[in-house]
C-alpha atoms as a PDB file:
ATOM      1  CA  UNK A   1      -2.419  -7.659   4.711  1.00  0.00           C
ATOM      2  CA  UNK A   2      -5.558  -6.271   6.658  1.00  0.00           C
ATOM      3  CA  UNK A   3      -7.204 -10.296   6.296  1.00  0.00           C
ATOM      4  CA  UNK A   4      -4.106 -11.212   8.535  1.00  0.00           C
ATOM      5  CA  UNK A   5      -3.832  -8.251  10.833  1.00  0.00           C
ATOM      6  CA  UNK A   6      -7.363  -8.356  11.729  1.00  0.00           C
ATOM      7  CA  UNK A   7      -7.284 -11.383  13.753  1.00  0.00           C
ATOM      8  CA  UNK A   8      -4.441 -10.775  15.734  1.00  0.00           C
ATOM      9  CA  UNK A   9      -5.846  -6.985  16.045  1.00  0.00           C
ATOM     10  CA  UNK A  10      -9.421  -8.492  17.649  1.00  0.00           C
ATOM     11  CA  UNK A  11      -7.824 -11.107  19.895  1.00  0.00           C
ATOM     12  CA  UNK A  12      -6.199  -7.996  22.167  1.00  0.00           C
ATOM     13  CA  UNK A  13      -9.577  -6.684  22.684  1.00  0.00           C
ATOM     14  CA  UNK A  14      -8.594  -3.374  22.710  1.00  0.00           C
ATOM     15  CA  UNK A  15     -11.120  -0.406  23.284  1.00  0.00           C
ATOM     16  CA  UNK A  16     -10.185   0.573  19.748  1.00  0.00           C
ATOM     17  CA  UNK A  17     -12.434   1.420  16.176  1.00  0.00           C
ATOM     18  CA  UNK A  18     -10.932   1.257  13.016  1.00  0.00           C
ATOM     19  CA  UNK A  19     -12.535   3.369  10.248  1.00  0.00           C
ATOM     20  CA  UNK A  20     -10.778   2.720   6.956  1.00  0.00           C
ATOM     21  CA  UNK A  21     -10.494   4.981   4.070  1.00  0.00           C
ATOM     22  CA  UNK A  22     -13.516   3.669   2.268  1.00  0.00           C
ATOM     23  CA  UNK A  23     -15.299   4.516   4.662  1.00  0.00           C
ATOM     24  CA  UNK A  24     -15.638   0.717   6.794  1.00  0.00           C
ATOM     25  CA  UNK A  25     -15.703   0.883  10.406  1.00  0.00           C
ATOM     26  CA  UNK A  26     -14.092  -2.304  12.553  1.00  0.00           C
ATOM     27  CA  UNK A  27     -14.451  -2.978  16.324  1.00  0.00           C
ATOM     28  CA  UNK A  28     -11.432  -4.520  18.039  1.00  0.00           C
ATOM     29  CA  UNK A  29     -12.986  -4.800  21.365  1.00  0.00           C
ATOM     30  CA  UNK A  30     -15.905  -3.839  23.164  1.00  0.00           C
ATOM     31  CA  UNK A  31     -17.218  -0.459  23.525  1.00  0.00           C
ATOM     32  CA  UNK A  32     -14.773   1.201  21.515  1.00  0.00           C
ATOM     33  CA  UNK A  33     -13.480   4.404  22.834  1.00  0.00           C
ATOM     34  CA  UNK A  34     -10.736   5.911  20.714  1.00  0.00           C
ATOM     35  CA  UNK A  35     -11.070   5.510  16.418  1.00  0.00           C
ATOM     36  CA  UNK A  36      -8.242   5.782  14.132  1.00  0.00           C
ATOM     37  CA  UNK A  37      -9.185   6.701  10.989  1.00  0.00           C
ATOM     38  CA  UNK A  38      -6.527   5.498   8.452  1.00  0.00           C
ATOM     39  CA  UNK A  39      -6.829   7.475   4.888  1.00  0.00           C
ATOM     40  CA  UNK A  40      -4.237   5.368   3.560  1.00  0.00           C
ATOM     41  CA  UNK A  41      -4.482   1.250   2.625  1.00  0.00           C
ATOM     42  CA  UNK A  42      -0.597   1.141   2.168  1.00  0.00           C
ATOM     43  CA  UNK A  43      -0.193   2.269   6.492  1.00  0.00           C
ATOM     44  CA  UNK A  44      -1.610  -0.745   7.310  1.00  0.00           C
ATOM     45  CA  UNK A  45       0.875  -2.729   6.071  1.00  0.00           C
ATOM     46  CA  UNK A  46       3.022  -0.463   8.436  1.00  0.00           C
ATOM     47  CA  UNK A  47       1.302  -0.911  11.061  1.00  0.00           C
ATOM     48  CA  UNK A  48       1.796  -4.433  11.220  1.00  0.00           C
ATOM     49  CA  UNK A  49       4.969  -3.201  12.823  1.00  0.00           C
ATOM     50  CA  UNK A  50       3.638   0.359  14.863  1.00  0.00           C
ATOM     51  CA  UNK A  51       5.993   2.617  16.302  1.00  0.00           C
ATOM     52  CA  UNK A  52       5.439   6.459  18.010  1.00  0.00           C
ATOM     53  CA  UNK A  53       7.538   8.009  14.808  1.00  0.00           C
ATOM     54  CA  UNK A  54       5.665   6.174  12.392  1.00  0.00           C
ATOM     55  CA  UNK A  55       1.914   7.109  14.103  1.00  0.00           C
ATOM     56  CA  UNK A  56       3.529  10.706  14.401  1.00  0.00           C
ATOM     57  CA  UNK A  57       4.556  11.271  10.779  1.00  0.00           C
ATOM     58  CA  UNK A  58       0.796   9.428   9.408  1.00  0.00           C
ATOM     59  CA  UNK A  59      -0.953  11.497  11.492  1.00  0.00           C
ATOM     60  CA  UNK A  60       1.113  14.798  10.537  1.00  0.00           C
ATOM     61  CA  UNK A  61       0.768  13.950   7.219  1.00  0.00           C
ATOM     62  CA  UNK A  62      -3.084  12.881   7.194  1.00  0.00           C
ATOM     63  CA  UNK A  63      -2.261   9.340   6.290  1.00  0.00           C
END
């Protein structure tokens, strides 16, 4: 899932780092300024489809 998300992710160029949970850090844009740190490989897969409840509730619960 991550193989197709990334591409899509990089082509919005957002100001954003991703540092996954073993431990690899990926630039979607220049200069990152905010990184989300996602402990958990099966949120991606949710996050093909974000929403405000869902980043609440992963971030509440660590994830």
């Amino acid at each position: 899932m991550l193989a197709t998300l990334l591409p899509a992710l990089k082509e919005l160029a957002l100001p954003l780092k991703l540092r996954l949970w073993d431990g690899k850090e990926i630039d979607l844009g220049p200069s990152p300024s905010v990184t989300l740190v996602i402990r958990d490989s099966n949120l991606i897969t949710q996050l093909a489809h974000p929403s405000l409840d869902l980043l609440g509730a992963a971030y509440v619960e660590g994830r």
